[in-house]
Protein backbone atom coordinates (compact mmCIF):
# COMPACT_ATOMS: atom_id res chain seq x y z
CA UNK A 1 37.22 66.29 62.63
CA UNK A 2 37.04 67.88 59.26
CA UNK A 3 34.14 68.77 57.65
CA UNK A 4 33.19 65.38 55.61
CA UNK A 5 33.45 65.73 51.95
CA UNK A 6 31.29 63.50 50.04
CA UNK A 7 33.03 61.63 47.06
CA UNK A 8 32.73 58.52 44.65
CA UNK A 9 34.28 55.25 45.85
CA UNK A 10 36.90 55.58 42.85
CA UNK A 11 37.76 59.21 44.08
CA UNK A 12 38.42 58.47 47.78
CA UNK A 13 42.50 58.53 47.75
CA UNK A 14 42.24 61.32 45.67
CA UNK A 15 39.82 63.32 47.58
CA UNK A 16 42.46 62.44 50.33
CA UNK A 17 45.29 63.33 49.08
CA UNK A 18 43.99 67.19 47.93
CA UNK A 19 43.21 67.71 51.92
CA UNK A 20 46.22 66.38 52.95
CA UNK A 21 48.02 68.73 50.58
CA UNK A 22 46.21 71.85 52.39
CA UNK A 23 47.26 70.53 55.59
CA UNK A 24 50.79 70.06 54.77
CA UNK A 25 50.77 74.01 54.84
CA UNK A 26 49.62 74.01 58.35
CA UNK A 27 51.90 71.78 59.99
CA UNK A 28 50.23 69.24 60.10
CA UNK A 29 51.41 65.68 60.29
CA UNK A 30 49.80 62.55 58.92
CA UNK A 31 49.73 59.05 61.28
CA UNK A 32 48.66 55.82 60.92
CA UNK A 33 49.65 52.75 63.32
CA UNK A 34 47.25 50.08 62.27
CA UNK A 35 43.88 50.03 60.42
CA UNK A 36 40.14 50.33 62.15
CA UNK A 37 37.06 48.89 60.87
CA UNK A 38 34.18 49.81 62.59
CA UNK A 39 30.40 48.01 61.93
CA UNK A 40 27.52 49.77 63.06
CA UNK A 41 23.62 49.59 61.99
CA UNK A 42 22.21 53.39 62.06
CA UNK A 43 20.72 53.64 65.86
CA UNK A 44 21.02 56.07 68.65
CA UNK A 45 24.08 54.44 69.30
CA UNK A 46 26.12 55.38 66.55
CA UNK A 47 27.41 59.01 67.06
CA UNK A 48 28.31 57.17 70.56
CA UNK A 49 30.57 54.97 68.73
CA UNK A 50 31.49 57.80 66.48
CA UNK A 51 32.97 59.51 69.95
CA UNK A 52 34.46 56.51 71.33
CA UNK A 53 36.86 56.13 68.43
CA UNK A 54 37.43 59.58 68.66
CA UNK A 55 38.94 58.64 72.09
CA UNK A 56 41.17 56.04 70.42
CA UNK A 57 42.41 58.29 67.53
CA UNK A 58 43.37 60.27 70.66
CA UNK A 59 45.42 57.80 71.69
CA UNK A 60 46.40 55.84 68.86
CA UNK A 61 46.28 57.74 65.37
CA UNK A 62 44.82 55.05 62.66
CA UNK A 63 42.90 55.01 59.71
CA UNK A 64 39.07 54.57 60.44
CA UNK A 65 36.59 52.82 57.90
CA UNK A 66 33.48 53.46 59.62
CA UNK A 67 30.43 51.55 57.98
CA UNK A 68 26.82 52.21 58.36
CA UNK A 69 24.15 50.17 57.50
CA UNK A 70 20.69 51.74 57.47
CA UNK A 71 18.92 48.79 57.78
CA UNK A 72 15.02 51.36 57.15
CA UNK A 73 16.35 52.36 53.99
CA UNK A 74 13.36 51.57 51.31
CA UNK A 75 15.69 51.41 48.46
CA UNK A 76 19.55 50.01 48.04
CA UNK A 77 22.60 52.91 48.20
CA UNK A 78 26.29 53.00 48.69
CA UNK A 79 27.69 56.38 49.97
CA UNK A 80 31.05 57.26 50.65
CA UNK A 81 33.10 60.04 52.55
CA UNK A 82 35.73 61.20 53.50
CA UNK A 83 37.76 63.31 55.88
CA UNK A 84 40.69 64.16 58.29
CA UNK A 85 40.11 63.58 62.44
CA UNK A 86 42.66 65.40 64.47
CA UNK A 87 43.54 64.39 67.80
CA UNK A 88 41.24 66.32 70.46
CA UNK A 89 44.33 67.85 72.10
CA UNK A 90 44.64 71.30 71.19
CA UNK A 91 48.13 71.62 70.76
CA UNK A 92 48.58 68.10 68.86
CA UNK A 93 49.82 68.13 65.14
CA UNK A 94 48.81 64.54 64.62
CA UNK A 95 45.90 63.80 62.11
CA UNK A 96 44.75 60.71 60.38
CA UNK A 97 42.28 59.61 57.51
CA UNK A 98 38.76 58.90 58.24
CA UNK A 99 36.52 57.06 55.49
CA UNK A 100 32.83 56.62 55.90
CA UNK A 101 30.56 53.97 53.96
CA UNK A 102 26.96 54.07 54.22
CA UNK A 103 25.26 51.29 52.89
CA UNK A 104 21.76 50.12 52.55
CA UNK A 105 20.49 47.23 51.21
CA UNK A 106 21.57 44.80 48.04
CA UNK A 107 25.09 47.03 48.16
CA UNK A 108 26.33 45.57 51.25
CA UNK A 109 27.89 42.93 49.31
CA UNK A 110 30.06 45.75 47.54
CA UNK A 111 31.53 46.95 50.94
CA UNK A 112 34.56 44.20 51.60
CA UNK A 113 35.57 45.14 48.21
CA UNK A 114 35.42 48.97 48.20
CA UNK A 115 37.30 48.36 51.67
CA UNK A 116 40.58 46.34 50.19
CA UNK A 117 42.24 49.31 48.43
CA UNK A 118 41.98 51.26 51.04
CA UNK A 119 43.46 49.42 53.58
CA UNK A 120 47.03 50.44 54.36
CA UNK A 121 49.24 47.59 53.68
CA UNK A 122 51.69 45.72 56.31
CA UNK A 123 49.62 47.58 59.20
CA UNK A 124 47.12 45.38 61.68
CA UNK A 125 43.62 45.40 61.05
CA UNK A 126 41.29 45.51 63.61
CA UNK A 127 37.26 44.79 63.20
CA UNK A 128 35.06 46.27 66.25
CA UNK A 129 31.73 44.91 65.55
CA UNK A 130 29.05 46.96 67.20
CA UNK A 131 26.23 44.77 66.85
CA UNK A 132 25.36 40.96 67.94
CA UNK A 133 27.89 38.60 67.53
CA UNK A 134 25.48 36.02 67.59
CA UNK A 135 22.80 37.36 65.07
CA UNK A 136 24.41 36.11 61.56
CA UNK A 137 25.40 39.16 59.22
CA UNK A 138 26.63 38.96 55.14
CA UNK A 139 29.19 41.57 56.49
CA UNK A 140 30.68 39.81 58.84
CA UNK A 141 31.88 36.95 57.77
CA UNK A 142 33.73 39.01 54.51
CA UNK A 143 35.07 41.59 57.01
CA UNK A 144 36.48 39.23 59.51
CA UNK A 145 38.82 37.61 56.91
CA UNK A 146 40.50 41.10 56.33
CA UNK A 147 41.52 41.61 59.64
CA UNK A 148 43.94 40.51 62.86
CA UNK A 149 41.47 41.41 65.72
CA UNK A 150 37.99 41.28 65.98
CA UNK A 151 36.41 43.28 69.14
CA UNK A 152 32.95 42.55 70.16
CA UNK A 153 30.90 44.96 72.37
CA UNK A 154 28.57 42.08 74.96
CA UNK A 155 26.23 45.08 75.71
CA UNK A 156 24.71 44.57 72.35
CA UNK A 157 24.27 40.86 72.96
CA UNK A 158 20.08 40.25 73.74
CA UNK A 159 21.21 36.60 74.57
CA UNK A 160 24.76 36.71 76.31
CA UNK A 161 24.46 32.27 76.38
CA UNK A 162 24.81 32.33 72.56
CA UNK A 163 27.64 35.54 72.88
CA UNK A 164 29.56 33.27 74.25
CA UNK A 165 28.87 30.32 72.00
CA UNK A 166 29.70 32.99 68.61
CA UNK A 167 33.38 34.06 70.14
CA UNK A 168 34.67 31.09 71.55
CA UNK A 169 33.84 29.26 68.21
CA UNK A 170 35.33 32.30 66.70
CA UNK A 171 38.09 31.89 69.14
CA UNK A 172 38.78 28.08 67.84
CA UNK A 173 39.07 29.26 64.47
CA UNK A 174 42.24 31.25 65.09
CA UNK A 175 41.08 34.44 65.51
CA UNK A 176 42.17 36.98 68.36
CA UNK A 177 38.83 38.23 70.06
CA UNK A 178 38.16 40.85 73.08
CA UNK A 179 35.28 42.28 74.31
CA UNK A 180 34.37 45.97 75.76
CA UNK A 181 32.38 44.75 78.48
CA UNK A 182 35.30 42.12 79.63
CA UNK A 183 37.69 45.40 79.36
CA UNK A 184 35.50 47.54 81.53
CA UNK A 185 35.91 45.32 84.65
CA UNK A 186 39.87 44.91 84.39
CA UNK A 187 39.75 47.80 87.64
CA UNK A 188 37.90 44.88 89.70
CA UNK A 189 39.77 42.17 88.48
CA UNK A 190 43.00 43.62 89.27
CA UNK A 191 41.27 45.16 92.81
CA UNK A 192 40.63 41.35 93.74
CA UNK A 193 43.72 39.77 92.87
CA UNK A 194 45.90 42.68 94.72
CA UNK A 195 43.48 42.38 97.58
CA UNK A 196 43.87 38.72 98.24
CA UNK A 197 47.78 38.65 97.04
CA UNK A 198 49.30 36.99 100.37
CA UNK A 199 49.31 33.15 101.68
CA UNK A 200 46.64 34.23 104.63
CA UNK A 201 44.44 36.65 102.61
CA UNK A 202 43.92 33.62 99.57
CA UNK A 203 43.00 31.32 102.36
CA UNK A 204 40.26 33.88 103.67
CA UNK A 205 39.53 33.76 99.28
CA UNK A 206 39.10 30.16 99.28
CA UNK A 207 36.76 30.14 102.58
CA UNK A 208 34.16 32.54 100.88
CA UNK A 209 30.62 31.89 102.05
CA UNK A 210 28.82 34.64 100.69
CA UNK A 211 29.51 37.33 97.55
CA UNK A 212 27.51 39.99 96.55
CA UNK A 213 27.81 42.74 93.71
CA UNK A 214 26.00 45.50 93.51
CA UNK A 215 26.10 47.60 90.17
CA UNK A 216 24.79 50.99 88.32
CA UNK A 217 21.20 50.09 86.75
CA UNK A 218 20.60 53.63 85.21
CA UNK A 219 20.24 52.80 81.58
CA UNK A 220 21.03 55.18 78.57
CA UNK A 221 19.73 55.16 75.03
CA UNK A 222 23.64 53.52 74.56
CA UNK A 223 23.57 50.84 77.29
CA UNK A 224 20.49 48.26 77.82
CA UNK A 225 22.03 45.54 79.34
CA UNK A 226 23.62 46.86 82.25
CA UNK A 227 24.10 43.23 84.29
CA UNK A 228 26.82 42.11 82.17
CA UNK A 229 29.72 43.25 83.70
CA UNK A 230 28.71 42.03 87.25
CA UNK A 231 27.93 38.58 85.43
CA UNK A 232 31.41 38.69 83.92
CA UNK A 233 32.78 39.65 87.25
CA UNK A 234 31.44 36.75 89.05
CA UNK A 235 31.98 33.76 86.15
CA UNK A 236 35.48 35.49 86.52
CA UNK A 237 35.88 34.31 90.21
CA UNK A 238 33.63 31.21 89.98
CA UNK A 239 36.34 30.23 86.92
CA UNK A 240 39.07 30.90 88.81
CA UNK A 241 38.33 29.54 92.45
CA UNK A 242 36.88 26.33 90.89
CA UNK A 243 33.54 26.91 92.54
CA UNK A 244 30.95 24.39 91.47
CA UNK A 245 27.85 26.11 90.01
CA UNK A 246 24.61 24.68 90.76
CA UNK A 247 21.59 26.86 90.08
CA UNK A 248 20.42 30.95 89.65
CA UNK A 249 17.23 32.58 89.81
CA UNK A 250 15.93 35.30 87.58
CA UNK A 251 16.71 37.68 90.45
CA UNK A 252 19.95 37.30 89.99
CA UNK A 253 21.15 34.84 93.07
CA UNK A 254 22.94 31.89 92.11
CA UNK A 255 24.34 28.90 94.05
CA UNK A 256 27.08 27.33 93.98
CA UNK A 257 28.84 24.38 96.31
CA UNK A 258 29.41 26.24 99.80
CA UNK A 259 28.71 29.26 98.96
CA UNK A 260 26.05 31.97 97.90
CA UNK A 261 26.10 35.22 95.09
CA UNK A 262 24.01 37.69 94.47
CA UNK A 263 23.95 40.64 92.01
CA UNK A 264 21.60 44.06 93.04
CA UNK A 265 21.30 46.73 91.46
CA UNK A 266 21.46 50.40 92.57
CA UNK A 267 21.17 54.06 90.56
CA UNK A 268 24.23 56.54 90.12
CA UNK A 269 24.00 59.41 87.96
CA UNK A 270 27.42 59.95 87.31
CA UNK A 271 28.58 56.86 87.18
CA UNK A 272 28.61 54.59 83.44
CA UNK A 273 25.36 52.46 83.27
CA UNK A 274 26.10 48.68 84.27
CA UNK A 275 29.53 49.81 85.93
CA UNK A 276 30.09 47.82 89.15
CA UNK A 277 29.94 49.28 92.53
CA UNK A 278 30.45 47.78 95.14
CA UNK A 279 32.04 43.92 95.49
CA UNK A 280 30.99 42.32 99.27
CA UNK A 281 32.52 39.34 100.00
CA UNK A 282 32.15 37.29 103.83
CA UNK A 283 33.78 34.11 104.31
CA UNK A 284 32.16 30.95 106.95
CA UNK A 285 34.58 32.67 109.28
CA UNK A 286 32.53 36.13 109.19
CA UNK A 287 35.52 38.23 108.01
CA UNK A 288 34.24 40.84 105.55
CA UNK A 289 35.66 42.55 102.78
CA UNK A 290 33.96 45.44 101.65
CA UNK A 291 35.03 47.29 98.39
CA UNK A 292 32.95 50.33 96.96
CA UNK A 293 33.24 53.48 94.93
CA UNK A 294 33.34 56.53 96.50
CA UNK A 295 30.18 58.34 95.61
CA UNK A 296 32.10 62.19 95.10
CA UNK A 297 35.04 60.07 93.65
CA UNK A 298 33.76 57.28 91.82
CA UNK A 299 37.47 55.96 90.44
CA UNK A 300 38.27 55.55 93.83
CA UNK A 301 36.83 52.45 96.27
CA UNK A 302 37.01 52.24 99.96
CA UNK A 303 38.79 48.74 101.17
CA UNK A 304 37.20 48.02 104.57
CA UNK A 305 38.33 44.45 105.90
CA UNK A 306 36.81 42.96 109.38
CA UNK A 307 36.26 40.41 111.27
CA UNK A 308 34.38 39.38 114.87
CA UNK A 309 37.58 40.40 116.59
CA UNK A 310 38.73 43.21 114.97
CA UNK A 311 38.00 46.27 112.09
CA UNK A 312 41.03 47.32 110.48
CA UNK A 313 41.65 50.72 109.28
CA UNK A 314 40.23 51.75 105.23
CA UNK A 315 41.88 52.70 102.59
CA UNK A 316 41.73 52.92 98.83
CA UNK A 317 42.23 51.89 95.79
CA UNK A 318 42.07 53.88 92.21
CA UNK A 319 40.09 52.18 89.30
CA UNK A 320 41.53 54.46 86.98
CA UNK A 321 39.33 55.29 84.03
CA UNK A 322 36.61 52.83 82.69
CA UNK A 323 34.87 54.83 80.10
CA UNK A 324 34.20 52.97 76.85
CA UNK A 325 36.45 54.83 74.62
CA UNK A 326 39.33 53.62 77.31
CA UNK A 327 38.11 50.15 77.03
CA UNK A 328 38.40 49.96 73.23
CA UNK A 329 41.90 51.77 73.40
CA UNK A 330 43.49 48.92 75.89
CA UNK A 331 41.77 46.15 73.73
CA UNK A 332 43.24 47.87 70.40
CA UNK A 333 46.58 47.30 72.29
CA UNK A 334 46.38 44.35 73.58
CA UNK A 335 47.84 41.47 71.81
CA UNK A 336 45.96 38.06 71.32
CA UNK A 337 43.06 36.92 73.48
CA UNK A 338 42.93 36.81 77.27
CA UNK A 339 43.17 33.51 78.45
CA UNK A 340 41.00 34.52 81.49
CA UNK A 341 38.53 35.85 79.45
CA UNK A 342 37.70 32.93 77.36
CA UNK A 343 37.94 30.74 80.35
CA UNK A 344 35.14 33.08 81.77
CA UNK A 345 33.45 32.43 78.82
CA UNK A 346 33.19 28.56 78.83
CA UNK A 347 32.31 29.32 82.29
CA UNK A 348 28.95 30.84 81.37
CA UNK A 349 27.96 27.93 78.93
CA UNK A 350 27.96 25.82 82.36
């Protein structure tokens, strides 16, 4: 990124326009392919986010409008910036605008308006929100009727019951939602449906007695609430197996009809805080499927299938990448809302 350059709101395309005009002399070529929003509240978290859109501009070149509230601030302010993010690739000519707002107090009502002009016009807007979905903002509500994709983060969620509640209701309104944390387990999901793809193997599915998951419960200054993606995980396969849920525990062991789940947690220092492990799952039959990371390869998981009669040989299976910045760029490019993730989420108001 280029060094920010402070300027008035009324200056902003202006200010823009002069670097740009620098840059032209040094090949360098200016890309946009939709518009990004970001909402953040001043925290440890936020040069995290700042990196994970980094990761997206990698991908993707956009134009960011990255707002900060400071929400210590004694006294009201509205601050602007701007500058020019290039692609992390060393050899890449691709650039693209970056605008920051910080706000503080009785000026956030001034942001959806400073926003408007410089939105690029005919090109998708998308809104990540940051922060709880379910804790009522005066930004939010302005913000969400600029744009053609709102995407939620569920780690910042303190009560992941009323989550749920805020998107789907979102959801009815018309508006195309997603979620980081839902993104994050698409490696499992798609482990679990090519592991049980044949006739036999979905009647081993259907015969499940017992499930466990076990995931990484090393938390960060960025990540709290590391059991969400185990909880999605499971309200996943409850949703789609039509298992009838009758009661959990605090400790994380819930009941259903027939069968048993429980969710553990272990510590990995390499591996992202609340990622999944390992997925265990033994049917009234005692076959066993056994899928976990590989400790010195931790994209990769060992398959291990047995029964009482016989152990057949392991292999693997690559989870690919699941870092956050990855998440948000597959959400970005996604296109309305995942059927199986709102059905997940009407699963967890049960």
């Amino acid at each position: 990124m280029s060094i920010q350059q402070i300027v008035k709101p009324e200056a902003i395309e202006e200010r823009l326009k002069e670097i740009w005009e620098k840059l032209g002399q040094e090949n360098k070529m200016r890309a946009c392919l939709f518009n990004l929003i970001v909402f953040n509240r001043y925290s440890e978290r936020t040069d995290y986010i700042r990196s994970i859109v980094q990761k997206v501009i990698d991908k993707f070149p956009c134009r960011v409008l990255f707002i900060s509230e400071d929400p210590s601030a004694k006294d009201s302010y509205l601050k602007t910036a701007v500058s020019v993010v290039m692609a992390s690739a060393t050899e890449s000519s691709i650039a693209c605008d970056h605008i920051d707002i910080g706000v503080a107090g009785k000026e956030l009502e001034k942001v959806p308006y400073l926003l408007l002009p410089h939105l690029i016009p005919d090109l998708p807007v998308t809104l990540l929100w940051t922060e709880d979905a379910s804790i009522p903002h005066p930004l939010f509500e302005p913000l969400k009727r600029l744009v053609n994709r709102i995407i939620f983060d569920s780690e910042s969620a303190d009560d992941l019951l009323a989550f749920s509640k805020t998107v789907l209701a979102l959801n009815e309104k018309g508006y195309d939602v997603a979620d980081l944390n839902w993104a994050r387990t698409e490696g499992w999901r798609d482990l679990l449906a090519a592991l049980f793809d044949s006739k036999d193997r979905l009647e081993q599915l259907q015969n499940i007695s017992t499930l466990h998951i076990l995931y990484n419960a090393r938390p960060t200054e960025f990540f709290c609430h590391l059991k969400i993606q185990s909880i999605y995980l499971l309200s996943w396969l409850s949703c789609r197996l039509k298992w009838t849920f009758l009661k959990a525990t605090k400790d994380l062991a819930f009941t259903f009809k027939d069968l048993t789940a429980s969710i553990e947690k272990a510590q990995w220092e390499k591996l992202g805080p609340g990622t999944i492990i390992s997925v265990e799952l033994t049917t009234k039959k005692k076959e066993v499927f056994t899928c976990a990371r590989i400790p010195e390869r931790y994209h990769y998981v060992t398959i291990q299938i047995s029964s009482l009669s016989q152990c057949d040989l392991p292999y693997q299976f690559v989870l690919g990448q699941t870092a956050t910045g990855q998440s948000l760029v597959k959400e970005i490019c996604m296109k309305g809302t995942s059927a199986h993730y709102l059905e997940m989420l009407k699963g967890l108001k049960c």
